[in-house]
Protein backbone atom coordinates (compact mmCIF):
# COMPACT_ATOMS: atom_id res chain seq x y z
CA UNK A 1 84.73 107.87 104.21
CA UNK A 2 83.16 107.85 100.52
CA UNK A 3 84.40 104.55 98.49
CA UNK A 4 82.12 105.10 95.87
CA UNK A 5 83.12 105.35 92.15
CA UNK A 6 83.91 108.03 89.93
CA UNK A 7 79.80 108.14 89.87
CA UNK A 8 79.83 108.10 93.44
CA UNK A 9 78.10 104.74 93.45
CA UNK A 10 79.66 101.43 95.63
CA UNK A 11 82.05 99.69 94.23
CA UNK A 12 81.99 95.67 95.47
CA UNK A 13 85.42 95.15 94.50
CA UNK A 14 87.54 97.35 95.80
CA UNK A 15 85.24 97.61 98.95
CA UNK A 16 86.54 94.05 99.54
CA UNK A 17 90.01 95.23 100.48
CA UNK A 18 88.99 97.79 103.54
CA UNK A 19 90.05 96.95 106.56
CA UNK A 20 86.66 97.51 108.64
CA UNK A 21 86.47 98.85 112.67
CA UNK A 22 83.18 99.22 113.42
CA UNK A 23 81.63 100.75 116.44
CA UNK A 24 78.99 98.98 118.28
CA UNK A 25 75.57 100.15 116.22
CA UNK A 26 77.44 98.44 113.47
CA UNK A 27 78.94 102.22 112.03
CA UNK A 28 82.11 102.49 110.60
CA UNK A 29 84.60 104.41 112.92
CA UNK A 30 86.84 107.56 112.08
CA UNK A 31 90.02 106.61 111.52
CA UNK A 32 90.97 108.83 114.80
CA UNK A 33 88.95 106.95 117.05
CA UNK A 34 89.39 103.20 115.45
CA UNK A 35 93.31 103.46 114.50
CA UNK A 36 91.93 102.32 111.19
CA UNK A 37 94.91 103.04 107.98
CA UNK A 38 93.57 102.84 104.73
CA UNK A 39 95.51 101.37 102.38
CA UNK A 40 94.66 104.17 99.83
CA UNK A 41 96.67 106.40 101.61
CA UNK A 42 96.57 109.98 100.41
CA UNK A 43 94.03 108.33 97.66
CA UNK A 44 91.57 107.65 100.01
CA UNK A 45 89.19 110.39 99.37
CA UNK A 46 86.58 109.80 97.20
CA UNK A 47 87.09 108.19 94.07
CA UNK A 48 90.77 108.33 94.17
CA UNK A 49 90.48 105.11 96.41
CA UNK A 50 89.09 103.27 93.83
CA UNK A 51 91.81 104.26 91.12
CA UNK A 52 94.32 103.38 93.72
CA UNK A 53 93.19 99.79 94.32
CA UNK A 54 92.61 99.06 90.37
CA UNK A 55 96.15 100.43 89.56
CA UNK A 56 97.42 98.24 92.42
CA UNK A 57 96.16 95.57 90.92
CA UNK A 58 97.18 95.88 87.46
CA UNK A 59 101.31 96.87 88.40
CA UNK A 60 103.53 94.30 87.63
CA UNK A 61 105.92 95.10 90.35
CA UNK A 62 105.00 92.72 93.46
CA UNK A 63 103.40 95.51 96.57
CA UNK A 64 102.31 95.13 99.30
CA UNK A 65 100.63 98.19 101.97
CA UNK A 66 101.17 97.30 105.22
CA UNK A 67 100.82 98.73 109.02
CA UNK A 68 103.88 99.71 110.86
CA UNK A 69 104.88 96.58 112.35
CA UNK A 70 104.19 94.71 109.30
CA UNK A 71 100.98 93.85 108.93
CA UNK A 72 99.37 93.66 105.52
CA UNK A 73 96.42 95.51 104.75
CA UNK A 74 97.06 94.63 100.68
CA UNK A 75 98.98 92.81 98.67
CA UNK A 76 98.61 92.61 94.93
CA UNK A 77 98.38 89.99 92.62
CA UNK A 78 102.10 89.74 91.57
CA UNK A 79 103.06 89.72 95.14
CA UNK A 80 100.73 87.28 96.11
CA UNK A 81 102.32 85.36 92.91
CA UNK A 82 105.77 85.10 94.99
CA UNK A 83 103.61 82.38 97.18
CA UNK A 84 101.45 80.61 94.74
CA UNK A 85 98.53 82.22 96.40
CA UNK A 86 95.65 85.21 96.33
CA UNK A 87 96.05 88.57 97.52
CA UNK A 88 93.38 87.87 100.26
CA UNK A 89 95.46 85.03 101.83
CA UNK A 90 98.31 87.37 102.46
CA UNK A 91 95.89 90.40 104.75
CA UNK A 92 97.21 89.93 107.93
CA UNK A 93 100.19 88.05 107.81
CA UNK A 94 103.46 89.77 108.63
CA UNK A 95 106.42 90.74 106.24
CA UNK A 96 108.97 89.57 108.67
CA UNK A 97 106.93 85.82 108.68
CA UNK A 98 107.02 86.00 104.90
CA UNK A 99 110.57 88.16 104.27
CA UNK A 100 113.45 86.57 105.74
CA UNK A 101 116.01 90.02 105.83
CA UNK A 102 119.56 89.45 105.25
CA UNK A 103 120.26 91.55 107.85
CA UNK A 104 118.74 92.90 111.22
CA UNK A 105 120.21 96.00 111.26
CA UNK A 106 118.34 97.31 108.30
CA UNK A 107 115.23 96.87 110.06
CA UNK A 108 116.31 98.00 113.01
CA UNK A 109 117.49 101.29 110.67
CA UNK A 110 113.64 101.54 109.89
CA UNK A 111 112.55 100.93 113.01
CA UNK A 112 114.05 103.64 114.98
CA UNK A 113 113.57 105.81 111.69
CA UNK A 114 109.73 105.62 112.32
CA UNK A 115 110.00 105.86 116.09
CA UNK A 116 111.37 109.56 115.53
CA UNK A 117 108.77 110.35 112.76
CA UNK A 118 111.45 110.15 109.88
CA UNK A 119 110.02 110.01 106.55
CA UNK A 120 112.24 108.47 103.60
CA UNK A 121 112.88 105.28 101.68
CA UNK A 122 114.49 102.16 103.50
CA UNK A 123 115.77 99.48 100.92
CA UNK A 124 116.19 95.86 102.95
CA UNK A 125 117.59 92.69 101.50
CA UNK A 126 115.62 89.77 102.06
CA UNK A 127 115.05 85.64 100.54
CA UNK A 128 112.37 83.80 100.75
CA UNK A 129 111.02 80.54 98.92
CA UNK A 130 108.59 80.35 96.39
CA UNK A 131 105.27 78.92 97.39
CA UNK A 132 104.74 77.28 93.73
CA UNK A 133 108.34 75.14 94.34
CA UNK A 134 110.31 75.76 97.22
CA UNK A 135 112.86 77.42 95.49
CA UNK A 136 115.00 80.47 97.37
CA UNK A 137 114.58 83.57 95.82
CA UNK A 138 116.57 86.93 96.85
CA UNK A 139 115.63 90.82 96.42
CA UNK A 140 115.34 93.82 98.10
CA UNK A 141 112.24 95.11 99.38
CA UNK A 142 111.51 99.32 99.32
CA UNK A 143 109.73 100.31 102.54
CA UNK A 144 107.92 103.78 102.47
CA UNK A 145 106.32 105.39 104.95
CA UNK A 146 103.35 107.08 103.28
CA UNK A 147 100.01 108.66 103.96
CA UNK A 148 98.92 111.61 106.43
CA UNK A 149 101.99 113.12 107.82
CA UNK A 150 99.97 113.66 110.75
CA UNK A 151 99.42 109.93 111.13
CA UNK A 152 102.02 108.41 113.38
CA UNK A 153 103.19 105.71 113.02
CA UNK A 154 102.60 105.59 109.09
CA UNK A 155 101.43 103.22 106.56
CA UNK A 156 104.27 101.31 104.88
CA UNK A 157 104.25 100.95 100.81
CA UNK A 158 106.93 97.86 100.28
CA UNK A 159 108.03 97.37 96.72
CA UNK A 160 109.60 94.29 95.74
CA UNK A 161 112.59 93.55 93.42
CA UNK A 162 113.10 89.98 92.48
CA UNK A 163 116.73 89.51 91.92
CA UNK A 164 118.25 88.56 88.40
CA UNK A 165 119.44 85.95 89.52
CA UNK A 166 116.48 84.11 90.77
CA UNK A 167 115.02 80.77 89.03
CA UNK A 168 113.56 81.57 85.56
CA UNK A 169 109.82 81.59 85.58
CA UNK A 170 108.19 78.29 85.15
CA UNK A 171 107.69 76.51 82.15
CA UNK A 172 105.43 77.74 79.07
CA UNK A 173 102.64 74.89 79.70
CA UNK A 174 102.97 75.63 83.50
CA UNK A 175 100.45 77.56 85.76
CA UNK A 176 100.65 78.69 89.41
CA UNK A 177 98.09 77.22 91.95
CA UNK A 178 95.80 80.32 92.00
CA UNK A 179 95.83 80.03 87.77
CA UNK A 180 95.14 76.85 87.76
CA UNK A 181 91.72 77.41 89.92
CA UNK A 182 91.04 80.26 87.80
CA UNK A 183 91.13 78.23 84.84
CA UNK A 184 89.37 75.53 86.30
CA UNK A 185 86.40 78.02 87.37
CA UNK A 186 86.62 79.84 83.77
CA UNK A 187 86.29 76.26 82.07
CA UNK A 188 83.15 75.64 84.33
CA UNK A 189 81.30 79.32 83.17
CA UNK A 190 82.02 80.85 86.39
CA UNK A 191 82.03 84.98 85.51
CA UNK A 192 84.96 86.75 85.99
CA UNK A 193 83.26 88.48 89.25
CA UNK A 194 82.25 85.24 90.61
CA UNK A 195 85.43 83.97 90.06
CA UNK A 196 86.95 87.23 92.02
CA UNK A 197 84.46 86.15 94.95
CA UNK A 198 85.58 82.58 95.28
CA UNK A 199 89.55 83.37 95.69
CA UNK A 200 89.67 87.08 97.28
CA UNK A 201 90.34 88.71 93.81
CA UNK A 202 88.67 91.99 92.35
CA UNK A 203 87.57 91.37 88.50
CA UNK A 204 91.00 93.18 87.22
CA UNK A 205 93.10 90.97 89.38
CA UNK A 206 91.00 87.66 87.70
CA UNK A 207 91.65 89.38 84.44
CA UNK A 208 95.30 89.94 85.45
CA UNK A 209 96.16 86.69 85.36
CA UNK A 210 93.78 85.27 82.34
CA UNK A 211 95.86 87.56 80.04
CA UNK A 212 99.33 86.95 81.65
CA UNK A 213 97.83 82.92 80.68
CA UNK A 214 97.10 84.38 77.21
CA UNK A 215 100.51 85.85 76.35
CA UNK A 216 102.29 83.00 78.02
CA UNK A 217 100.69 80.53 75.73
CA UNK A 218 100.12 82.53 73.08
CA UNK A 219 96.49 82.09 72.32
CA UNK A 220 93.42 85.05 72.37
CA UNK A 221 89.88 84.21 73.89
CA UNK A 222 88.89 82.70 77.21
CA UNK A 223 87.85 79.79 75.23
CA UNK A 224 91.21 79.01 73.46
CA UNK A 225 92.81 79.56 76.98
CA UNK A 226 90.62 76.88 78.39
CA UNK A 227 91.63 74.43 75.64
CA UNK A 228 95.09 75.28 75.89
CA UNK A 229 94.89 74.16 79.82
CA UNK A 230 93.70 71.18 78.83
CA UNK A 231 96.20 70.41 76.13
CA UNK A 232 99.17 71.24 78.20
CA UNK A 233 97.32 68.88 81.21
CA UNK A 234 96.90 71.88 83.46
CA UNK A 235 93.46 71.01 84.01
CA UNK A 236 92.57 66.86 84.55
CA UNK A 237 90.71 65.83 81.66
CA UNK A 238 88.70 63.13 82.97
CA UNK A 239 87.56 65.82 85.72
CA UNK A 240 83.69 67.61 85.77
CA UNK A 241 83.32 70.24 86.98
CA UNK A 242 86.56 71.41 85.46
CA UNK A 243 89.61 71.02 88.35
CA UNK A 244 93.20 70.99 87.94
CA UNK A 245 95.50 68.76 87.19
């Protein structure tokens, strides 16, 4: 399978998210012989893949792509924000272990739906608490079956939708966890690639959250961000290198 760029060379960052199999001369598999689902989906030809997994990365709305029982293959950065955490930590944790559903018999709905090869879009209720503070938050998760029609069972595409109703988002001079070490990192020189290395992020999902930072606080440059963190006692002061509060 190609996941070059639009140039048709490798790209490092998106490559990152692939779920390998590989056979035993160290090859990568066909998808018909490994069970292998890429994320991509549909977009998993050629450059599409890569377009995918930077859009994915830059939506707002929390996602996640995940096998049929659950299993996540991705999760974006604004889903991984729902736990205080980076995308990376989420692969291979379950929905159900992370989703609490309000009730069974909407997964049991989608459950027999994809046992007889139905194809359409499942809205379940769920809660969960917020890995930054605890707090229980309620929504409704989308679940789409997606990819290959062929493929059986699917890939699942689950939207989330935080409820109105849930806690406000934190304070102006607060910062998640995962901004924090970003911040920390960014104050130290780390690049925006390294930075991507160290916590499971591609270089738009780094960038993602240095300019949600920006607008938050109001301030432009990675340099006035920096200050601002230490201003608003984000990161310690008395701390080299550079760690949080």
């Amino acid at each position: 399978m190609d996941n070059g760029t639009a140039d048709g060379t490798p790209d490092a960052d998106t490559d990152r998210y692939r779920d390998r199999d590989t056979d035993t001369d160290g090859g990568d598999k066909p998808s018909c012989e490994s069970g292998y689902i890429d994320p991509a989906g549909p977009y998993a030809g050629g450059p599409w893949r890569n377009y995918f997994l930077i859009l994915l990365d830059r939506i707002p709305t929390p996602i996640a792509v995940c096998r049929a029982h659950g299993e996540v293959l991705i999760a974006n950065p604004a889903m991984a924000e729902q736990w205080g955490t980076a995308p990376g930590q989420l692969r291979g944790r379950n929905l159900l272990d992370l989703f609490e559903p309000r009730a069974m018999a909407q997964i049991d709905r989608l459950t027999e739906a994809l046992r007889l090869g139905r194809r359409s879009r499942y809205p379940v209720e769920v809660r969960w608490r917020a890995g930054t503070d605890g707090t229980e938050r309620e929504g409704e998760l989308t679940i789409d079956p997606v990819g290959d029609p062929s493929v059986n069972p699917p890939a699942l595409l689950a939207l989330l939708r935080v409820r109105e109703s849930a806690p406000q988002p934190a304070p102006r001079g607060a910062a998640s966890p995962v901004e924090a070490r970003i911040l920390a990192m960014a104050a130290g020189g780390t690049t925006t690639a390294s930075i991507g290395t160290a916590l499971g992020l591609t270089v738009d999902g780094v960038n993602y959250h240095l300019t949600r930072l920006a607008r938050r606080w109001r301030v432009q440059g990675r340099t006035a961000l920096v200050a601002r963190a230490y201003v608003l006692g984000v990161l310690a002061a008395d701390s080299w290198p550079p760690a949080p509060a």
